[in-house]
Structures are given as C-alpha cells and as structure tokens.
Protein backbone atom coordinates (compact mmCIF):
# COMPACT_ATOMS: atom_id res chain seq x y z
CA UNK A 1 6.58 -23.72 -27.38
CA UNK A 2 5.05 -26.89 -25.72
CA UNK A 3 3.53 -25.99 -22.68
CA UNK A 4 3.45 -28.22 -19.70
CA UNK A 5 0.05 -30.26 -19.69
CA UNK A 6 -1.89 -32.02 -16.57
CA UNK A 7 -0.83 -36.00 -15.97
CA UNK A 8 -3.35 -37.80 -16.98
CA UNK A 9 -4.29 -39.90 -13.90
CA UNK A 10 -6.96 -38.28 -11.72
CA UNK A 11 -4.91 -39.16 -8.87
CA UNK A 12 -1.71 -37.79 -9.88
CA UNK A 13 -2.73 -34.84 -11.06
CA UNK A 14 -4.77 -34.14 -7.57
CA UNK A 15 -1.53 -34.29 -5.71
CA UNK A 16 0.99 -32.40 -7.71
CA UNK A 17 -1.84 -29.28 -7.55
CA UNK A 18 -2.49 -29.67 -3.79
CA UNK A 19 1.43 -29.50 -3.43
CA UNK A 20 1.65 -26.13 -5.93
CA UNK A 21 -1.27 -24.41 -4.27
CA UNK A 22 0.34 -25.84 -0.94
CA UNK A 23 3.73 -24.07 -2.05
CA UNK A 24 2.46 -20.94 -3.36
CA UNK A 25 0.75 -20.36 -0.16
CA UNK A 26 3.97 -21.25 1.65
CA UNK A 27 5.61 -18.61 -0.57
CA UNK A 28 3.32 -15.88 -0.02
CA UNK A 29 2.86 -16.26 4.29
CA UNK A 30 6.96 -16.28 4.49
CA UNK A 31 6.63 -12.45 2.52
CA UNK A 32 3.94 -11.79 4.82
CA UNK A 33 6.00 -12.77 7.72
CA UNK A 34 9.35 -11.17 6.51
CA UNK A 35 7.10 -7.85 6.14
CA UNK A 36 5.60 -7.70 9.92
CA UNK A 37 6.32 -4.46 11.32
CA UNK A 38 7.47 -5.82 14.94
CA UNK A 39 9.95 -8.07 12.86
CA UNK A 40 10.98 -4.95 10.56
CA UNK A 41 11.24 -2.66 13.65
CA UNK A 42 13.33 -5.09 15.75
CA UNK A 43 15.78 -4.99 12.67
CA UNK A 44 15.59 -0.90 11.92
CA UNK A 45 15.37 0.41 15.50
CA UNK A 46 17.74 -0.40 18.49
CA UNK A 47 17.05 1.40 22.06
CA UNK A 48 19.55 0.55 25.01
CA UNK A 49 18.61 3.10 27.18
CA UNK A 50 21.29 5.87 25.94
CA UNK A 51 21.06 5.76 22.14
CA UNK A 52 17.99 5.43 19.99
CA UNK A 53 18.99 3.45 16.66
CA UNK A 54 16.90 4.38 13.52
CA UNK A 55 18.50 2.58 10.51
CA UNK A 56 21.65 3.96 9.90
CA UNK A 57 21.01 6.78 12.23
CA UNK A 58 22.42 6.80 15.67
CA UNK A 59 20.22 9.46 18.19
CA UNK A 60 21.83 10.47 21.63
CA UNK A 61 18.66 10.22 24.15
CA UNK A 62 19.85 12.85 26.60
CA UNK A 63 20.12 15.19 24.24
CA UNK A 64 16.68 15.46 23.34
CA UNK A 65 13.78 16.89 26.20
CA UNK A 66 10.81 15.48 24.45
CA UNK A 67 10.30 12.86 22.36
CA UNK A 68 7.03 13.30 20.09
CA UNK A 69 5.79 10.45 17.75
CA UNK A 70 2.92 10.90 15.02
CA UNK A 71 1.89 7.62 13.25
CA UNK A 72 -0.33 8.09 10.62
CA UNK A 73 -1.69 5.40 7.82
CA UNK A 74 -3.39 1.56 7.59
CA UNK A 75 -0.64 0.61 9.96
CA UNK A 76 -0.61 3.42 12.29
CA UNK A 77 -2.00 1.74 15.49
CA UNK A 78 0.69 -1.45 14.66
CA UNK A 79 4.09 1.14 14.04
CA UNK A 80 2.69 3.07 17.13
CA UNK A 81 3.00 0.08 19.25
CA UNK A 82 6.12 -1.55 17.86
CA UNK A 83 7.99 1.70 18.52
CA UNK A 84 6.89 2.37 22.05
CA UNK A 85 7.77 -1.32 23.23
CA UNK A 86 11.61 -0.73 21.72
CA UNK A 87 11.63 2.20 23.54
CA UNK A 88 9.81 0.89 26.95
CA UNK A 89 7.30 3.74 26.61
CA UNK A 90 7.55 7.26 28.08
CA UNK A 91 6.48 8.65 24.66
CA UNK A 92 3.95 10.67 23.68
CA UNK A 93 2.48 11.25 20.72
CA UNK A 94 -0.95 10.86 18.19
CA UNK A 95 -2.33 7.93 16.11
CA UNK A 96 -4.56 8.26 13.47
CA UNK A 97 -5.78 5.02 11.70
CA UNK A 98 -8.82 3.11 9.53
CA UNK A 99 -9.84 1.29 12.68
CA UNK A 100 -10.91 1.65 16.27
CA UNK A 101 -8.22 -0.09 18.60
CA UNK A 102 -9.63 -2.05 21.72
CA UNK A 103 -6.14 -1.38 23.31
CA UNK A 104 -4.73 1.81 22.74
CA UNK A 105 -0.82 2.65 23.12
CA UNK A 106 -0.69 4.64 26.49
CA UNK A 107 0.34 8.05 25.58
CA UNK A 108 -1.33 8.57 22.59
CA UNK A 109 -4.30 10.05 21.34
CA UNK A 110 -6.00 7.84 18.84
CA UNK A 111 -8.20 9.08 15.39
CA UNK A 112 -10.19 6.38 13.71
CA UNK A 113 -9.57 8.72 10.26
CA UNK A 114 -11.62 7.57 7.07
CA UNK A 115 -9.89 5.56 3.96
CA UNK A 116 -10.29 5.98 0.73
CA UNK A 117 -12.07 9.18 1.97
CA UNK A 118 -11.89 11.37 4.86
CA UNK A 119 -14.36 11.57 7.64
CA UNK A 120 -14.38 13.86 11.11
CA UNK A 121 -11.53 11.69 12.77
CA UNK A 122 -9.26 13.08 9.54
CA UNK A 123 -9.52 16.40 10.59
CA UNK A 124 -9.68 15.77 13.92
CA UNK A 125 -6.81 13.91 13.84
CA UNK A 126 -5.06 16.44 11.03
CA UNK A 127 -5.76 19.23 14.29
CA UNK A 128 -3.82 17.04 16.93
CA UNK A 129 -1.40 16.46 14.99
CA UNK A 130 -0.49 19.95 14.23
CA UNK A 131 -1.11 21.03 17.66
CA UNK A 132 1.60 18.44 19.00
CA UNK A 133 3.84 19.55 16.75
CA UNK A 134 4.27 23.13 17.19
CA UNK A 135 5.13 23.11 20.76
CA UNK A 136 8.96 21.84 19.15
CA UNK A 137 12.36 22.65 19.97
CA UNK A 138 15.70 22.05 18.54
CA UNK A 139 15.92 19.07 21.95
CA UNK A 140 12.30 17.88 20.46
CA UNK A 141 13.15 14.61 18.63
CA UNK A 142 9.87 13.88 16.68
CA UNK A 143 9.48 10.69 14.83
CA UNK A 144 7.00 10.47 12.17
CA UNK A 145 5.97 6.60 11.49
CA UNK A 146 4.19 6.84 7.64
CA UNK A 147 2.42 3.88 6.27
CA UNK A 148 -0.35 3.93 3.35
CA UNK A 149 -3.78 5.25 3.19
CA UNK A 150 -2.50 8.48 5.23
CA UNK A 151 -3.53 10.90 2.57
CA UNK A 152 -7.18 10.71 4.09
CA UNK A 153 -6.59 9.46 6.91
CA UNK A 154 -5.20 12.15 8.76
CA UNK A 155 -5.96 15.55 6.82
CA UNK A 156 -6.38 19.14 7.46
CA UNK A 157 -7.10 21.34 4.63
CA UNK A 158 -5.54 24.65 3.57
CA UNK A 159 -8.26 26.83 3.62
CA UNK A 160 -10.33 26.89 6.79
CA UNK A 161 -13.32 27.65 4.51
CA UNK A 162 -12.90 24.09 2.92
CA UNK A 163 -15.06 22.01 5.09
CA UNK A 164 -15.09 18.02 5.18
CA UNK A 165 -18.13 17.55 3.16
CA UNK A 166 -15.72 20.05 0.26
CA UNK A 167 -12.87 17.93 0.90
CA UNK A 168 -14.38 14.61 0.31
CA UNK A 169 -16.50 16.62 -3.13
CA UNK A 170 -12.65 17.62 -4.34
CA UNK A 171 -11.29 14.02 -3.61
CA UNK A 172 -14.27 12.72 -5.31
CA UNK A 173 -13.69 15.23 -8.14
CA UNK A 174 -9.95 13.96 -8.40
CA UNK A 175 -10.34 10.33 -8.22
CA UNK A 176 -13.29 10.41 -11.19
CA UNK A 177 -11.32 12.65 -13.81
CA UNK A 178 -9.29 9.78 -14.69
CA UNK A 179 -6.27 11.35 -13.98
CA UNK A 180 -3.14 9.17 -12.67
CA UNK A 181 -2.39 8.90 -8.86
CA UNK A 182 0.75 10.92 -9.33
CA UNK A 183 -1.47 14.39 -11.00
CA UNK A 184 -4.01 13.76 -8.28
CA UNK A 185 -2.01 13.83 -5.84
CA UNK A 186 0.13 16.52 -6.83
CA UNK A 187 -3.56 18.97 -6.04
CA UNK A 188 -4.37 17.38 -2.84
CA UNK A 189 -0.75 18.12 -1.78
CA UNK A 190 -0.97 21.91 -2.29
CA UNK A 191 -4.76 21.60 -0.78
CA UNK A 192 -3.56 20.34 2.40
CA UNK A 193 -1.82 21.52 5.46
CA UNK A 194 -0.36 17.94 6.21
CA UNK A 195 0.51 17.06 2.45
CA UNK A 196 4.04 17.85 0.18
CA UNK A 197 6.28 18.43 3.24
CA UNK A 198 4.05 21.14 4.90
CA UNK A 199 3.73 18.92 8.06
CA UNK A 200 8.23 18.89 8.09
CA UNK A 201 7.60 22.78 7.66
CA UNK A 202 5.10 22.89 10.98
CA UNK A 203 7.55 20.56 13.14
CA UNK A 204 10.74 23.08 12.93
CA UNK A 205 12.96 23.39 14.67
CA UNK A 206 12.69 19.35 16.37
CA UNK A 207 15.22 17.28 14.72
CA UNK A 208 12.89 14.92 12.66
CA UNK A 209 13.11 11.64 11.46
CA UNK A 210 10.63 9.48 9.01
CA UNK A 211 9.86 5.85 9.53
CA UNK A 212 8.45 4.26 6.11
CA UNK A 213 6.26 1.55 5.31
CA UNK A 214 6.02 2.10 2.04
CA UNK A 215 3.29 1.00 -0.42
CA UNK A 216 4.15 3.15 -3.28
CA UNK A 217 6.95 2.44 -6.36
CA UNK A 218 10.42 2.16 -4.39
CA UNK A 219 11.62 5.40 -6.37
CA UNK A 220 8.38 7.32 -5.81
CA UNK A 221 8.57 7.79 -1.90
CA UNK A 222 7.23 11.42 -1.83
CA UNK A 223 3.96 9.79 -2.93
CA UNK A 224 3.87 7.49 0.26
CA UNK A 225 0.84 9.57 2.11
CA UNK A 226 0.73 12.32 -0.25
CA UNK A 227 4.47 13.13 1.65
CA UNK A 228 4.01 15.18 4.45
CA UNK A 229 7.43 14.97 5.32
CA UNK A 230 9.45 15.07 2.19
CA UNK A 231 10.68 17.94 -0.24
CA UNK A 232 7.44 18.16 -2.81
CA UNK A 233 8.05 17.99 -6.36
CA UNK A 234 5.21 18.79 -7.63
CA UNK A 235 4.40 23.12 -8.24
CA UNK A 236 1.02 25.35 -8.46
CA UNK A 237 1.87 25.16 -12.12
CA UNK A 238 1.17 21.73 -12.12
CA UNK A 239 -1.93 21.74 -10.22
CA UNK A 240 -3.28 24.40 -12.42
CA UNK A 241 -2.25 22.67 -15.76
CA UNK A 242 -3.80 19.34 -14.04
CA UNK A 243 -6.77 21.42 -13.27
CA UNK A 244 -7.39 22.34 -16.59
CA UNK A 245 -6.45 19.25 -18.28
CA UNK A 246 -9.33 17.31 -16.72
CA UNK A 247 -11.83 20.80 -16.73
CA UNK A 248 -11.84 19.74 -12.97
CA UNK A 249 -12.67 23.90 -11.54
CA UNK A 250 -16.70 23.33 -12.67
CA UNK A 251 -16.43 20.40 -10.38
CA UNK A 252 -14.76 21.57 -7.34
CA UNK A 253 -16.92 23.28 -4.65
CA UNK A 254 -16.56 26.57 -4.48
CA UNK A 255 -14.39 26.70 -1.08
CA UNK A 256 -11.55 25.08 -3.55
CA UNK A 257 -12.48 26.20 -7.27
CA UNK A 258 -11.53 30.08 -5.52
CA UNK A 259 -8.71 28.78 -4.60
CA UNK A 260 -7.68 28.73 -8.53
CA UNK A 261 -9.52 31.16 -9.81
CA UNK A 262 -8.07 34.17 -7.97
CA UNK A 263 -4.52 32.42 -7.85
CA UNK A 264 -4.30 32.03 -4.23
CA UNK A 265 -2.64 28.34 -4.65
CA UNK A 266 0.49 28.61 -2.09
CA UNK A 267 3.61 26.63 -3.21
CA UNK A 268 5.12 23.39 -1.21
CA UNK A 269 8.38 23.48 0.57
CA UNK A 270 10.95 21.85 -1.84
CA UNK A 271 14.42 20.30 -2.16
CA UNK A 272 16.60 22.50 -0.44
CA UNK A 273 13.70 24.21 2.48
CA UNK A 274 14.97 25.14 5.69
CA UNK A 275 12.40 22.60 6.99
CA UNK A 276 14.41 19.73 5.77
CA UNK A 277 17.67 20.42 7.39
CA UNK A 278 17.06 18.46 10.18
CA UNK A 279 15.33 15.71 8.62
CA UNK A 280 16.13 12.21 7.75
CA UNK A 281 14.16 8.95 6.08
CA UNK A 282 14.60 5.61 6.93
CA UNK A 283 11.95 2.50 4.90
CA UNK A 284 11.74 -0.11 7.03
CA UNK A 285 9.39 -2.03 4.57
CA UNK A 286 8.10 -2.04 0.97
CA UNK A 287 7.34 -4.24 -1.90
CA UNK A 288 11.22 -5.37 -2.06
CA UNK A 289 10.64 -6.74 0.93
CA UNK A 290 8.19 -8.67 0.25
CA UNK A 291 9.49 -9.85 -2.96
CA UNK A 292 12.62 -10.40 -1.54
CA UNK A 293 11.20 -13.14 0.81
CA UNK A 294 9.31 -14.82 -1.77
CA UNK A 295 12.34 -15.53 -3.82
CA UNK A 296 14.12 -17.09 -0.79
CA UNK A 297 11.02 -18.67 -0.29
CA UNK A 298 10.62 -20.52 -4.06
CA UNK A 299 14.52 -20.85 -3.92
CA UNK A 300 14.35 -23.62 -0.64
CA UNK A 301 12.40 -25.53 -2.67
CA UNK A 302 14.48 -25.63 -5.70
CA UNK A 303 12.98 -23.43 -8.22
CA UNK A 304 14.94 -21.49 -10.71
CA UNK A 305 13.13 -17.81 -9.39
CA UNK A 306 12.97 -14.55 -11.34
CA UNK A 307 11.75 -11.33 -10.72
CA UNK A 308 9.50 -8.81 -12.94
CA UNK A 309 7.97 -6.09 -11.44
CA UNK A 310 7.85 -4.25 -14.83
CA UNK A 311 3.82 -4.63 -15.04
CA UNK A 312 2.97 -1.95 -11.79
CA UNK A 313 0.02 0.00 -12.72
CA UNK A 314 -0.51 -2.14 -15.66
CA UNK A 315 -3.97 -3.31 -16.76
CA UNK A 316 -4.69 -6.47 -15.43
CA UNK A 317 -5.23 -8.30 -18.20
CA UNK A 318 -2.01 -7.03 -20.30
CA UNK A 319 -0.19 -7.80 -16.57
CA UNK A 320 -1.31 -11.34 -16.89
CA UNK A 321 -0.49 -12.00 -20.50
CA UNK A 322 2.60 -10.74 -19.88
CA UNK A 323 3.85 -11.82 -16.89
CA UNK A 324 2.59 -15.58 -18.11
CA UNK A 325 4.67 -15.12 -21.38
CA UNK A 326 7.56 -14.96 -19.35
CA UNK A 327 7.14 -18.33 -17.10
CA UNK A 328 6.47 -19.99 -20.39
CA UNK A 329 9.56 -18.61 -21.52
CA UNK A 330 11.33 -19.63 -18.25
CA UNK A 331 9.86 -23.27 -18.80
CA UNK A 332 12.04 -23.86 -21.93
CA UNK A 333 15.30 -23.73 -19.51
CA UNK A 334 13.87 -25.18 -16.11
CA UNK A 335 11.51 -27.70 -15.14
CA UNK A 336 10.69 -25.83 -11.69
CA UNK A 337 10.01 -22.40 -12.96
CA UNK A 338 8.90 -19.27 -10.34
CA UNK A 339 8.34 -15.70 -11.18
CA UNK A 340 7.78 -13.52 -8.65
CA UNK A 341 5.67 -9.89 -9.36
CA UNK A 342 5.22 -7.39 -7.03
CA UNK A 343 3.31 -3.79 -7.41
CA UNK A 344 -0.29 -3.40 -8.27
CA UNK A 345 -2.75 -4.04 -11.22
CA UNK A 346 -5.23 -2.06 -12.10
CA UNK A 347 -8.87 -2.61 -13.14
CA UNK A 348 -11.40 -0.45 -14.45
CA UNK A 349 -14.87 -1.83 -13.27
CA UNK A 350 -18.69 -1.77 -14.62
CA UNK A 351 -20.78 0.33 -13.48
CA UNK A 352 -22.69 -2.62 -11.19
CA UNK A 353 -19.55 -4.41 -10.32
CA UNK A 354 -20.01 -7.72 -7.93
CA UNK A 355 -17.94 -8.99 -5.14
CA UNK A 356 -14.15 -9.21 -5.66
CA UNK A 357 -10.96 -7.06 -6.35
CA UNK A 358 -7.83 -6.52 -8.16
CA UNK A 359 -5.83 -9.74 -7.10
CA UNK A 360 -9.07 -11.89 -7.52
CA UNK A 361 -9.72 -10.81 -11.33
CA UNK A 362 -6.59 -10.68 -12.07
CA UNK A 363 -6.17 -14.68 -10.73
CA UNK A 364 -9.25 -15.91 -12.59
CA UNK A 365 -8.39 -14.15 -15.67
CA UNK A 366 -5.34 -15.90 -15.48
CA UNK A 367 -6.98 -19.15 -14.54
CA UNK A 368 -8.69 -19.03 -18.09
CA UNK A 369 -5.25 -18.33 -19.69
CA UNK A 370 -3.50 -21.66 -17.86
CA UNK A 371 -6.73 -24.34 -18.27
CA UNK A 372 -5.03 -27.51 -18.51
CA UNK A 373 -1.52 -26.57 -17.86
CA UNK A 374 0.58 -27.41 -14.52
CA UNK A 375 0.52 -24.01 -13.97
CA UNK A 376 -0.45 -22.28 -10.23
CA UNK A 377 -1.08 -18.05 -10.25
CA UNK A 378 -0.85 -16.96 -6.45
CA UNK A 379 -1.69 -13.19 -6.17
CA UNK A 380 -2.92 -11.27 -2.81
CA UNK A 381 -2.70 -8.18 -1.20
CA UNK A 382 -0.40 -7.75 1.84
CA UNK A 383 -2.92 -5.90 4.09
CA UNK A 384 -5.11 -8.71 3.91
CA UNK A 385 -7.95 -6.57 1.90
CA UNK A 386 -8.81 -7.82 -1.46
CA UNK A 387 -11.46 -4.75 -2.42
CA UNK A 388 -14.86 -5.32 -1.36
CA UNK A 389 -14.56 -8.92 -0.43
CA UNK A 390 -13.14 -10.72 2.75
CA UNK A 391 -10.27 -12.13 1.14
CA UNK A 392 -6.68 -10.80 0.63
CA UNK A 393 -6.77 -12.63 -3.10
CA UNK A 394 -6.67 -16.12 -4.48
CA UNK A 395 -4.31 -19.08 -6.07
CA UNK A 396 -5.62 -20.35 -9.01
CA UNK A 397 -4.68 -23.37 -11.50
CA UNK A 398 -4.75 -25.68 -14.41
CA UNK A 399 -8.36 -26.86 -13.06
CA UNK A 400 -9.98 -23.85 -11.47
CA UNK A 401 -12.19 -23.01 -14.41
CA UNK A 402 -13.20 -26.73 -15.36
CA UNK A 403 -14.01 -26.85 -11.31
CA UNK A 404 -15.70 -23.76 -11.10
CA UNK A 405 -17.89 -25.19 -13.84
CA UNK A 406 -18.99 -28.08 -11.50
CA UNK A 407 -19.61 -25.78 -8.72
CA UNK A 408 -21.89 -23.93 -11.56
CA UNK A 409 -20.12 -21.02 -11.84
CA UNK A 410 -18.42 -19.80 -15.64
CA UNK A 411 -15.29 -18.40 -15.34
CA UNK A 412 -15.72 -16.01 -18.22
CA UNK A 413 -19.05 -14.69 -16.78
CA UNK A 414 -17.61 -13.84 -13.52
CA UNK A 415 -14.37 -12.25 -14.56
CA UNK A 416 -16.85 -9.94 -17.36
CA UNK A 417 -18.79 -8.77 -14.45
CA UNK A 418 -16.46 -7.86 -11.76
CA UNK A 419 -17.42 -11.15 -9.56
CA UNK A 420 -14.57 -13.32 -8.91
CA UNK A 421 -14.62 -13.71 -5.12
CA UNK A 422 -18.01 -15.78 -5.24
CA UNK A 423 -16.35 -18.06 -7.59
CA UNK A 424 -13.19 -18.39 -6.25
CA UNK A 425 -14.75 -18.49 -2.64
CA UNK A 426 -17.19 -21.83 -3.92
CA UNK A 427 -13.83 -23.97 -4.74
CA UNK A 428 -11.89 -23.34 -2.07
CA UNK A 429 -9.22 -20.87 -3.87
CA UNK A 430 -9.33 -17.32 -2.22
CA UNK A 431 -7.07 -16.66 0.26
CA UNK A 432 -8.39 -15.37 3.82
CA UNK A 433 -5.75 -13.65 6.05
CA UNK A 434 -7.60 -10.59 7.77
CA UNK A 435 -6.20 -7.23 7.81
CA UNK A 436 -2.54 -7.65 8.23
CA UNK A 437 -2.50 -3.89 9.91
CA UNK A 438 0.26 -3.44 7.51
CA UNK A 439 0.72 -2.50 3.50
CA UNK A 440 3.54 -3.04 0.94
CA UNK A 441 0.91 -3.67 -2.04
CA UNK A 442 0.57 -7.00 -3.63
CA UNK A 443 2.56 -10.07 -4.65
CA UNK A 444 2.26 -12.27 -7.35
CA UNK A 445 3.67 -15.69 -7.37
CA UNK A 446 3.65 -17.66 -10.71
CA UNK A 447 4.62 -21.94 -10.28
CA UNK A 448 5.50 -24.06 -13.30
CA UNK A 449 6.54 -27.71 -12.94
C-alpha cells in the first residue's frame, strides 16, 4: 500500500504538521477535560437537600444518622472534595493520597500514603480507615470514593507481625517475579486487611456504596485498588499455586513466608458474602471515557475515527506495529484517518534506564516507524505522569527523528536505552500537563491526512 508521503515544499509541509500536532493535542485536552472528576461528579451525583443521587441510585438523607466517606487512591484528595461541595459539607470521613494537600477538605483526616510502595502514612491511613468504619450502623451510609494507586496507598496488613519494612520486601518480592498484575495481586489481596472485599466485610452493617475512577480493564473492576470493596475472585489456592510458580516463599520475609508454610492463609469474602448485601458500585470514570471524548473530538474535525483498544498490556513495540498497521489500513478508504487507543503499554527496561516512560518510548519508537510520512502519534498518560520524567507523554511525526538528528540526538540510541524524554523534550514534542489528580490510564491518538 502507498503510504502518504511529506509535500515537498518546506513551507507546506511546516504547516500541515503544526496543524496535526495542533489537533492531536486538541484531541487529547478535550479527553482530559471530559474525564475531570468535578465534571464526572456533577453528572453521577445529585444532592438537593433530601435525596443523595449516586448514578442510578437514589439515597433518602433522613434515613441515614451518619454519613462516613473514605477516599482512597491518586485522586483521593480531588473525589474527597468534589463530593463534599455536592453535598455542602457536614461529612466526615478519611483521605489517604500520594501527596500532601495545602488545603485539606474540613472533616477529614488526611494520609500522604506511599505509591508504587507503601510508607507509614499507608498504614496509618489503613488504621483510620478501619477505625471509622467500625463504629457503623444499618442508618450509617458510607461512601467509598476508589481511584488508582490505592493498593499502597492506604494498606494495613493481615498479620500484625508483618511490619512496613515486610510489606514493602513482599511487594518488592511480587513485582520482581515477573508475574502478571492480576497473580500479584491476587497475594496482596489475601495479605491485606483492606484488599479483596475485606474492607466491605469491616463496614457492616452501613449501607455502602462505591464511587469508581477506574484505571484498570473496564471488565476487570475488582482489580481497581486491589478491590477492597468488591466480592474477590481470587482463592488461597491461587496464592499458593502463584507462590510456588514464581518460588516466591525463599523471598518473602519471614512475617509472610509463615503465613504459607503452616497454612494460615484466610480466604476473601466472595460473590454471594453477607458483606455485600448492602452494597452497590457506581464508575464515574475510566478509559471509555476518555476514549469516548477523543472520538467526538477527531469526529468535529472530520475524520473518519476508529477505535482499538485490543493492544492493553501489549509490548510496546508489537502495540505500535500494530496499531500503525491499522491507520495504514484505514488510509486506503479515507483521506482523514484517526484511530484512537486507550489502555496501557508495557516496557521492560535496562538495567540503567534514562529519563522517560511508557508513552514517551512508545511515541519515538513509533516516530522511527512513520519518518517521512504525514503521519502524527499522540500518546500520554491521563494523570499527567509519564514515569520518571515531568511530562505526561509526547506527539511525535513524520520529522521528529530527522529533527532530533539536528538537535544531535539519534532516535534509535535513545529509544535502545530507555531515554526518550531528553529527546523529545530538545524539539519541543513532550507533552507537559502536571498531575491531573486523576487516572483512567493512557490514550493514544493516531492522525493520517
């Protein structure tokens, strides 16, 4: 198939990539915007002084004595404070999140927990929010506002002879036996007092009701902060096989390796628990969403707009291939071609990786792929966090490599070793948003004129 090439007038060919990069950037801050939480909540949750509104779910106020709200994740602090202004505040409740908040929600205690791994604030904030839960009634409404990263961010373990410094060994343990996310978390789930509906279990008898931002697989929701709220199902059986598998009990500390070697694993509430009968889910946001908006976004302007998220979890490199193969493909039928990705990519780094992350390799491998073609490859996180860099991701082109090269910088070379952001950063091609306080993984948005 012929491919789309570059016009061949300097000037021409300046303008119609300032205009895709200019587009794909449009694209990609409408998704962001579409997937605020204060615009989600004002959609998903109603208060007019009687009834309490939480998606479908209609909640009589005076029939409940307390209110009680835990909000746990990267967007704790953010659902927190969304939540309380529907509701004009008068609630109480505890927020553990990755950052210290200059101004705190009144009526809340706030944890600065640790992400990826735990740190004092997890426990401390795993504690609190135990404590506020117990005190429940059947007229306790507690609401339980979940976004990503809670899995270490609030924590309490199961065993109060695992200590922090075991927890973090066992995560470490986990993460390094090259196990998928889905097997590890199926052990921290049955090592935690929080995890696999065990936090549902401690807030019974309060009617209880979930509020998801959701940064896991739309049909995967129980792995959403290792599910502290939902039926678990995942068994010991599992966790033993897993252990095994991955000859992970030589690597546990002892406080957890006991654990499974006298059989003293205790088994997650599941579909059908007594803990669950007064419990309902509502997602407010995920990845649809911010697909969703992208598509309405490439469709104002024209373009014939298709959506694969078929490469999730995918190695970056296959991802790209792939997903590239199928604009080229969508080229033979339109002349303004968009496919829109969502999900995540993975990448296995060197041992002495540089400065970048997932969206950034995955963008300048790309960029090698489309040298030379009107082609523009927009992909970014929506929290704003791009790995170890300061960007959320990049947009690349037909030109990036060749202009890399005059900035002095091989595209090859930095993609081998981990080190896109520098490159990327020298022409002008990350993309810089902040943390967005807010996660619904990343979004990929492919232009072909």
């Amino acid at each position: 198939m012929l491919h789309s090439s570059l016009p061949p007038d300097g000037q021409g060919t300046e303008a119609l990539l300032r205009e895709m990069r200019a587009l794909s950037r449009e694209i990609f801050d409408r998704a962001l915007a579409e997937c605020s939480i204060p615009h989600a909540f004002s959609r998903q949750v109603l208060y007019d002084g009687e009834h309490l509104r939480i998606g479908k779910d209609l909640y009589d106020a005076e029939s409940f004595e307390r209110v009680l709200l835990v909000s746990i994740g990267k967007a704790g602090h953010t659902m927190a404070e969304a939540f309380s202004n529907i509701l004009g505040g008068g609630v109480t409740g505890v927020v553990a999140c990755p950052n210290p908040q200059s101004a705190q929600v009144p009526g809340f205690d706030y944890f600065s927990g640790g992400h990826p791994l735990p740190n004092e604030d997890s426990l401390r904030a795993g504690d609190a929010i135990l404590r506020l839960v117990s005190g429940s009634s059947p007229r306790t409404l507690t609401v339980f506002l979940i976004s990503g990263g809670a899995s270490a961010i609030a924590e309490k373990p199961i065993s109060a002879d695992i200590t922090l410094a075991d927890v973090i060994e066992a995560y470490k343990a986990l993460v390094h036996s090259g196990a998928p996310i889905a097997e590890i978390n199926a052990v921290r789930k049955h090592l935690s007092a929080l995890k696999g509906g065990r936090l549902a279990r401690a807030a019974v008898p309060a009617r209880q009701v979930s509020v998801l931002v959701s940064d896991v697989p739309e049909n995967s929701l129980d792995a959403l902060a290792s599910g502290p709220t939902m039926p678990d199902s995942t068994t010991v059986a599992d966790c033993f096989a897993i252990a095994e598998r991955y000859k992970l009990l030589s690597q546990f500390p002892d406080s957890v390796g006991v654990l499974f070697r006298r059989n003293l694993l205790e088994e997650t509430p599941k579909q059908g628990d007594a803990a669950f009968e007064n419990s309902r889910y509502t997602t407010v946001l995920s990845n649809a969403t911010a697909t969703g908006a992208a598509v309405e976004g490439a469709a104002m302007h024209s373009f014939a707009v298709e959506v694969d998220n078929s490469c999730d979890d995918w190695d970056y490199q296959r991802a790209g291939d792939y997903l590239l193969q199928r604009l080229r493909e969508m080229q033979g039928g339109a002349s303004r071609a968009c496919l829109i990705s969502g999900g995540e990519v993975t990448v296995q780094v060197g041992v002495k990786p540089g400065v970048g992350g997932r969206n950034q390799q995955f963008a300048l491998y790309c960029a090698q792929q489309i040298e030379g073609e009107r082609i523009t490859v927009l992909s970014a996180g929506t929290d704003g966090i791009d790995g170890n860099s300061p960007a959320a991701g990049a947009v690349v082109d037909g030109t990036t490599v060749e202009r890399a090269r005059q900035h002095g910088f091989d595209a090859r070379t930095a993609t081998a070793e981990f080190d896109a952001y520098p490159c990327l950063s020298a022409i002008g091609s990350t993309i810089v948003t902040g943390p967005t306080g807010n996660n619904v993984r990343d979004l990929r948005v492919f232009l072909a004129y």
